[in-house]
N, C-alpha and C. Protein backbone atom coordinates (compact mmCIF):
# COMPACT_ATOMS: atom_id res chain seq x y z
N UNK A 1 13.67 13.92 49.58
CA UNK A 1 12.83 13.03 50.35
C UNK A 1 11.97 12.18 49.41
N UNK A 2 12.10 11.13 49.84
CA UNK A 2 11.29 9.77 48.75
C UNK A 2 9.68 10.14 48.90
N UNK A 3 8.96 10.32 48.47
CA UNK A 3 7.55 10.40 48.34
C UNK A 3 6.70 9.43 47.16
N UNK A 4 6.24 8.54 47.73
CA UNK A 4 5.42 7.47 47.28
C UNK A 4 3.58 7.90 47.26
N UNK A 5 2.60 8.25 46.70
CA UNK A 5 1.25 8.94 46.83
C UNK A 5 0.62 7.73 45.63
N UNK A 6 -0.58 7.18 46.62
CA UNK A 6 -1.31 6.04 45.83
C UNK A 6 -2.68 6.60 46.13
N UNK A 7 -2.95 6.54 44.26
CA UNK A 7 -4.69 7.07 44.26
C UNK A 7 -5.07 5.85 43.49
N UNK A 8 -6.74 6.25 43.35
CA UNK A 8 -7.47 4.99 42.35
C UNK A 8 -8.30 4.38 43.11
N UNK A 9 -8.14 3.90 44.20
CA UNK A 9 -9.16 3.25 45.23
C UNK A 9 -10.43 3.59 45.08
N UNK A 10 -10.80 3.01 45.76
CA UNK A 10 -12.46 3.08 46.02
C UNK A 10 -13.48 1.62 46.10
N UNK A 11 -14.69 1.85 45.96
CA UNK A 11 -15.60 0.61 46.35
C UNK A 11 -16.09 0.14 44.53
N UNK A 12 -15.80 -0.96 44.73
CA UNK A 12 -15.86 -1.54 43.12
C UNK A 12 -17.07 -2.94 43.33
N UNK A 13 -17.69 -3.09 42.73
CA UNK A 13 -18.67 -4.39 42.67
C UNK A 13 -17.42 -5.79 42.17
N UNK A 14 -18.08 -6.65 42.32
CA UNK A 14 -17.35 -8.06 42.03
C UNK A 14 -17.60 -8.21 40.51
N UNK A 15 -15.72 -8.14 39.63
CA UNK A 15 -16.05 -8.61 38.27
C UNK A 15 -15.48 -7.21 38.17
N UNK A 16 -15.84 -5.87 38.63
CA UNK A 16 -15.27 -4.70 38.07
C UNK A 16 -13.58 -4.68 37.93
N UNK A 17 -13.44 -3.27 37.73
CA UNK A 17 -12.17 -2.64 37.55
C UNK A 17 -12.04 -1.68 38.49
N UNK A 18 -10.35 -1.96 38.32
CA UNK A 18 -9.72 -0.04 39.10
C UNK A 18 -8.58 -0.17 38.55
N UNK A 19 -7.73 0.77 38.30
CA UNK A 19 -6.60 1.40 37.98
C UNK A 19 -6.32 1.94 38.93
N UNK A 20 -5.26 1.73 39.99
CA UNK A 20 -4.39 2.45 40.80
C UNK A 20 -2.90 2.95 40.21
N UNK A 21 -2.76 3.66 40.82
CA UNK A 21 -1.26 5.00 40.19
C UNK A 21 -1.17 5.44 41.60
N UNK A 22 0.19 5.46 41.63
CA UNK A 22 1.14 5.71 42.50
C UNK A 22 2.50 7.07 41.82
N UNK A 23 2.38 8.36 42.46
CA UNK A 23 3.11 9.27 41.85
C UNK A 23 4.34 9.14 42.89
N UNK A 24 5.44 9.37 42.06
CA UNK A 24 6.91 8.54 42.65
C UNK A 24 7.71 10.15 42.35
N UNK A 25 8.39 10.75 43.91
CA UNK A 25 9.12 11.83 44.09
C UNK A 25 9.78 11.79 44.72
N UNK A 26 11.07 12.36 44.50
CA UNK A 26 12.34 12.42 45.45
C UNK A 26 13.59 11.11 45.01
N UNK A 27 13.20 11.16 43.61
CA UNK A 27 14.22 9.58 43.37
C UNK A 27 14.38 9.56 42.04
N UNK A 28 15.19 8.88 41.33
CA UNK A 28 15.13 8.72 39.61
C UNK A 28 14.29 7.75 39.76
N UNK A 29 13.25 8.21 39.55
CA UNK A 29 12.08 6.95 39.29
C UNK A 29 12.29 5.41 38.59
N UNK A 30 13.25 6.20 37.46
CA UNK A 30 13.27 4.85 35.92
C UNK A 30 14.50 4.20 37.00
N UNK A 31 15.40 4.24 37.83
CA UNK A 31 16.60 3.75 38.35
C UNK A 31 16.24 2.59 39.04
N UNK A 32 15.13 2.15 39.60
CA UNK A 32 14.29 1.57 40.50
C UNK A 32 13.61 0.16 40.74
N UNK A 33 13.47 -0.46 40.56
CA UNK A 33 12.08 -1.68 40.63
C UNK A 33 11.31 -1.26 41.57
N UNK A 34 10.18 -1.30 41.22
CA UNK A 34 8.74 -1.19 42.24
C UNK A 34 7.64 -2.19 42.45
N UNK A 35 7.26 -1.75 43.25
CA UNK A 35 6.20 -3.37 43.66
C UNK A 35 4.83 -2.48 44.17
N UNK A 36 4.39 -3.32 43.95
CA UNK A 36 2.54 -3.07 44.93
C UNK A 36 2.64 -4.39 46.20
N UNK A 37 2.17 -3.88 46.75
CA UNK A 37 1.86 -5.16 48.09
C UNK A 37 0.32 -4.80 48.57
N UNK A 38 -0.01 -5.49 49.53
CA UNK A 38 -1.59 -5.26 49.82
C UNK A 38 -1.64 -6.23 51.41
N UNK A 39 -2.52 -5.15 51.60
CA UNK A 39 -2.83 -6.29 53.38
C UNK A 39 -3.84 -5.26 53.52
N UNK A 40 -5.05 -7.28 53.55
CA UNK A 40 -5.79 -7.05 54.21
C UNK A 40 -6.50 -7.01 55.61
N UNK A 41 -7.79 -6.53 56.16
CA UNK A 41 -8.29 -6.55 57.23
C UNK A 41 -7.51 -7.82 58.30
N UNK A 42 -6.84 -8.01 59.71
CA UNK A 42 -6.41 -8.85 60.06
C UNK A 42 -5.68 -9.86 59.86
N UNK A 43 -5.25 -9.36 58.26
CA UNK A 43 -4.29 -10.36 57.70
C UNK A 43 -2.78 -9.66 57.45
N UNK A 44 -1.72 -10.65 56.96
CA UNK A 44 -0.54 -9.62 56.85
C UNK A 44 -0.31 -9.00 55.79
N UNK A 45 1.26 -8.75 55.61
CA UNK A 45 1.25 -8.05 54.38
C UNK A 45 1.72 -8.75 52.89
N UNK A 46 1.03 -8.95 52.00
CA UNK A 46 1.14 -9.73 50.47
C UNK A 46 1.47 -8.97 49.47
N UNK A 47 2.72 -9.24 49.26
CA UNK A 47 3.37 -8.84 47.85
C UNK A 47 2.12 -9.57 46.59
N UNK A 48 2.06 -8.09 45.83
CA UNK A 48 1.14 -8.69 44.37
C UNK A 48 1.45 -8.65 42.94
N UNK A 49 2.64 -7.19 43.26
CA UNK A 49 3.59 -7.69 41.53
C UNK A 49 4.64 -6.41 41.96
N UNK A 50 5.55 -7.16 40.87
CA UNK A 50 6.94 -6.19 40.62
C UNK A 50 6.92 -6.07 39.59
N UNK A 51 7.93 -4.78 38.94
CA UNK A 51 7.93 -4.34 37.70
C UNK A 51 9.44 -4.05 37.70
N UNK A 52 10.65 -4.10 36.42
CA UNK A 52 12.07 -3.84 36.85
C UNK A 52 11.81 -2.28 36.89
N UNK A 53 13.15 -2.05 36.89
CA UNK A 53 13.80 -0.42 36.40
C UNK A 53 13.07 0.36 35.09
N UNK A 54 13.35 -0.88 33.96
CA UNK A 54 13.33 -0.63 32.95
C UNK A 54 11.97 -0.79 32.21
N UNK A 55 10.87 -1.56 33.16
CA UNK A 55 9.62 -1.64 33.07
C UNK A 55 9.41 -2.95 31.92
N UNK A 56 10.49 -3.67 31.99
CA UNK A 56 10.43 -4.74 30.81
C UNK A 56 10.02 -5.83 31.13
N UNK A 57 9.79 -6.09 32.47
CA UNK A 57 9.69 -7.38 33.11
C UNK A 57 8.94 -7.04 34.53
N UNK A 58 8.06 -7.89 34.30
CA UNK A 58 6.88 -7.74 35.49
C UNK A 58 6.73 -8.99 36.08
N UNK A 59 6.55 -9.39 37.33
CA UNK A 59 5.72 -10.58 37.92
C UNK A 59 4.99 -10.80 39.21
N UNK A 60 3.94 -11.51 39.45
CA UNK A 60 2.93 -11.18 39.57
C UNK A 60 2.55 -12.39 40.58
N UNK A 61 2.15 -11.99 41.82
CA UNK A 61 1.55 -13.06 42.81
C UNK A 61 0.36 -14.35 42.06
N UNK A 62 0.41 -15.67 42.23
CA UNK A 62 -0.41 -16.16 41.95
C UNK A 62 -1.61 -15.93 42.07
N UNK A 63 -2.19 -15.39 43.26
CA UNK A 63 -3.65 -14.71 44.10
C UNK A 63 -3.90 -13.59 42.34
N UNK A 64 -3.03 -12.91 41.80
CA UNK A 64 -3.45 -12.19 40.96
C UNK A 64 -3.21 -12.25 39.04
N UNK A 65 -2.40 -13.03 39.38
CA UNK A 65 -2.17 -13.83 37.97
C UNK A 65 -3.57 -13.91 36.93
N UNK A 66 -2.92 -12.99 35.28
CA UNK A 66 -3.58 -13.19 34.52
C UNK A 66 -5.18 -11.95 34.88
N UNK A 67 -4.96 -11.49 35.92
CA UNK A 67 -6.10 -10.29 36.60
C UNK A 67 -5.52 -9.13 36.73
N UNK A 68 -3.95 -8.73 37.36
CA UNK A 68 -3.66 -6.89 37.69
C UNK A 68 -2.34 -7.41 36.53
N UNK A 69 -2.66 -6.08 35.91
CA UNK A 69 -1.29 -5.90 35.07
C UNK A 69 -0.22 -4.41 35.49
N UNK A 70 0.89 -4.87 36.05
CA UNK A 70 1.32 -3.21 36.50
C UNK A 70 2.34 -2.90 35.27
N UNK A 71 2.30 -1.37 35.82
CA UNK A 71 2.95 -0.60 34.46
C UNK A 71 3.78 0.41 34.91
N UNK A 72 4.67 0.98 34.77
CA UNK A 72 5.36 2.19 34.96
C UNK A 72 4.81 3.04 33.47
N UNK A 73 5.13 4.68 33.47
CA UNK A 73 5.69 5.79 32.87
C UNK A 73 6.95 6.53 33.55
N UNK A 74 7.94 6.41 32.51
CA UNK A 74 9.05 7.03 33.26
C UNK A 74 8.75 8.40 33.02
N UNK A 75 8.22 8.90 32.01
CA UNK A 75 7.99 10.07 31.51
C UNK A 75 7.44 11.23 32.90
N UNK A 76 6.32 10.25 33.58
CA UNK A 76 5.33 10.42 34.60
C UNK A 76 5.70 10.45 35.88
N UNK A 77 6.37 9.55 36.03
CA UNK A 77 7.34 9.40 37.41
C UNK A 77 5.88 8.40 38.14
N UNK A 78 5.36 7.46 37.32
CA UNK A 78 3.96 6.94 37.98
C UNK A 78 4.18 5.79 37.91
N UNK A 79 3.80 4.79 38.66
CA UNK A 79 3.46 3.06 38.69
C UNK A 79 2.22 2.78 38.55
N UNK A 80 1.47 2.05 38.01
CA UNK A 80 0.27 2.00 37.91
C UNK A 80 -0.24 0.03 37.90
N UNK A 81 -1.37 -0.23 38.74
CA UNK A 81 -1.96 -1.09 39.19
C UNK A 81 -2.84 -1.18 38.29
N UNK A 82 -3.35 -2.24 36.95
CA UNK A 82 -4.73 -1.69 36.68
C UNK A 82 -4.98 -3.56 37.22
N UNK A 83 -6.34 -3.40 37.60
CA UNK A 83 -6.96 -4.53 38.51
C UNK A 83 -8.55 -4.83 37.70
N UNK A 84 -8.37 -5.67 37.19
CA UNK A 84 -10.03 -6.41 36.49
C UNK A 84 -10.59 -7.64 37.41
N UNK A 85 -11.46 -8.11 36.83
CA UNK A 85 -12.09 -9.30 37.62
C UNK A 85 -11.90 -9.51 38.90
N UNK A 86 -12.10 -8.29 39.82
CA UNK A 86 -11.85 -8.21 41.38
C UNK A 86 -13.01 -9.21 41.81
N UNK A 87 -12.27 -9.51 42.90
CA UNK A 87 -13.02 -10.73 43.86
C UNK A 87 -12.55 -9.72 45.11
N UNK A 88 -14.09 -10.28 45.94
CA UNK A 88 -13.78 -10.26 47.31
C UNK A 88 -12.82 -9.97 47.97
N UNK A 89 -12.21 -10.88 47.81
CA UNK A 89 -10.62 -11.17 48.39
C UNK A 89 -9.89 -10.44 48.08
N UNK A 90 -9.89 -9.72 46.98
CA UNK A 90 -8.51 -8.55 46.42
C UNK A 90 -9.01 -7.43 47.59
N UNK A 91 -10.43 -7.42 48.41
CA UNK A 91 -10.54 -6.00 49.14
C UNK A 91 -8.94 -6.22 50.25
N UNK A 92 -8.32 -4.81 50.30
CA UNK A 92 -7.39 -4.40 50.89
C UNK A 92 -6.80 -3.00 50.63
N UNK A 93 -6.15 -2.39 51.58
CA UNK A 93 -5.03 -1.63 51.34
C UNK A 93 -3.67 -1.72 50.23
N UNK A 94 -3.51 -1.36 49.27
CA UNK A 94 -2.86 -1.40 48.42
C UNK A 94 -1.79 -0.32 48.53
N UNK A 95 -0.13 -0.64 48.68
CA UNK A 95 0.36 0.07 48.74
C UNK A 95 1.68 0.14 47.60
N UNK A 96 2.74 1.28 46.87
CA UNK A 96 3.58 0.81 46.30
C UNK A 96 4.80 0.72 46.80
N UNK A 97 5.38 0.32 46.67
CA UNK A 97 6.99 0.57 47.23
C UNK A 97 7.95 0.50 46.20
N UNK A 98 9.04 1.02 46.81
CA UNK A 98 10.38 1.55 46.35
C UNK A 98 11.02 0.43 46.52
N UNK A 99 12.00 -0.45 45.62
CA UNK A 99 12.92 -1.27 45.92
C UNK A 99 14.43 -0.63 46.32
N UNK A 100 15.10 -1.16 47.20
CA UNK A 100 16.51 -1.21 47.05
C UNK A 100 17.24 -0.92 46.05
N UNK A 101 17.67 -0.44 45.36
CA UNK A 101 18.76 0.09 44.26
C UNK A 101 19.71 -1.30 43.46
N UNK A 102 18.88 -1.74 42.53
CA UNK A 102 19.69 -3.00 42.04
C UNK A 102 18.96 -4.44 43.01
N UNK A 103 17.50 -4.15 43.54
CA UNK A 103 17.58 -5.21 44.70
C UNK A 103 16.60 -5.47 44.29
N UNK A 104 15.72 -6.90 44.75
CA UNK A 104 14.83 -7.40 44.95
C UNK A 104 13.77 -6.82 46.52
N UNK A 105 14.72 -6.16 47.20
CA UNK A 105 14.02 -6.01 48.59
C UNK A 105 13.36 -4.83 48.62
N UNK A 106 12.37 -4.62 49.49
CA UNK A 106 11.87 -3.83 49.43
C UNK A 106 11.98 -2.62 50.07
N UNK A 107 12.22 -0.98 50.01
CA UNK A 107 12.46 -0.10 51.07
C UNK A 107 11.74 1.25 51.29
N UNK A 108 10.98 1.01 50.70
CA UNK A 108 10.11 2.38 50.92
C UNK A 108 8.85 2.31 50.40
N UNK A 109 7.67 2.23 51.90
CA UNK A 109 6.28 2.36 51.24
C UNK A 109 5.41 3.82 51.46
N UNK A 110 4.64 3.14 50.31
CA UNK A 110 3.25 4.54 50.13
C UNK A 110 2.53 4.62 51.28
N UNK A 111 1.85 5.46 51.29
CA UNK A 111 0.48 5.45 52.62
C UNK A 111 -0.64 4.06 52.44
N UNK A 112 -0.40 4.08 51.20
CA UNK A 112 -1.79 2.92 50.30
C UNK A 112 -3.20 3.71 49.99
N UNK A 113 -3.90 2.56 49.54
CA UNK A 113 -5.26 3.42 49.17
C UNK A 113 -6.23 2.48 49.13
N UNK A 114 -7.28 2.50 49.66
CA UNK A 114 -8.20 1.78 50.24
C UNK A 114 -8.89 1.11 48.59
N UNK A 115 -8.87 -0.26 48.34
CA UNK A 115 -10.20 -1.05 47.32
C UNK A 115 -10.78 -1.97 48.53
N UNK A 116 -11.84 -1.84 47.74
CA UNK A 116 -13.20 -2.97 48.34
C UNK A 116 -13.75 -3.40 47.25
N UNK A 117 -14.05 -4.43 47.19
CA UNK A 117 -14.68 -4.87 46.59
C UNK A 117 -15.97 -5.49 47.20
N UNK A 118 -16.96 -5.29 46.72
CA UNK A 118 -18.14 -6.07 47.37
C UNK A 118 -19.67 -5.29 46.50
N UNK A 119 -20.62 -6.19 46.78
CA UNK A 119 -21.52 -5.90 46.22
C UNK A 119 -22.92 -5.34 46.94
């Protein structure tokens, strides 16, 4: 059974940091591409970066460009979000997902984990 578990959240001031990690079970982790997405309060759901299989190649929603850098450990079986210069606007549910096998699409999400940002 695929098990996706996203920690790191919490209430951050404007300008801070968080590191979110996502522990990845029930799958060859390294076989994979993964993504973070996020939706906020009354809004839908926004893809914010992908990472391949091989963790060699990452890219990254404009909204976050040059601000979240994601990372895998295959070692770890973990994806990791780290998030600087939060604004306002990054407050949301952050979740990771599982890609399709060789795909761009997306097929399996986390529960997510609550950031806020605000002061």
């Amino acid at each position: 059974e695929v098990q996706l578990v996203e920690s790191g959240g919490g209430l951050v001031q404007p300008g801070g940091s968080l590191r979110l990690s996502c522990a990845a079970s029930g799958f060859t982790f390294s076989d994979y591409a993964m993504s973070w997405v996020r939706q906020a309060p009354g809004k839908g759901l926004e893809w914010v970066s992908g990472i391949n299989s091989g963790g060699g190649y990452a890219s990254y929603a404009d909204t976050v460009k040059g601000r979240f850098t994601i990372s895998r450990d295959k070692a770890k079986n973990t994806l990791y979000l780290q998030m600087s210069s939060l604004k306002p606007g990054d407050t949301a549910v952050y979740s990771c997902v599982k890609h399709f096998y060789g795909s761009i699409w997306l097929e399996y999400w986390g529960q997510g984990t609550q950031v806020t940002v605000s002061s």
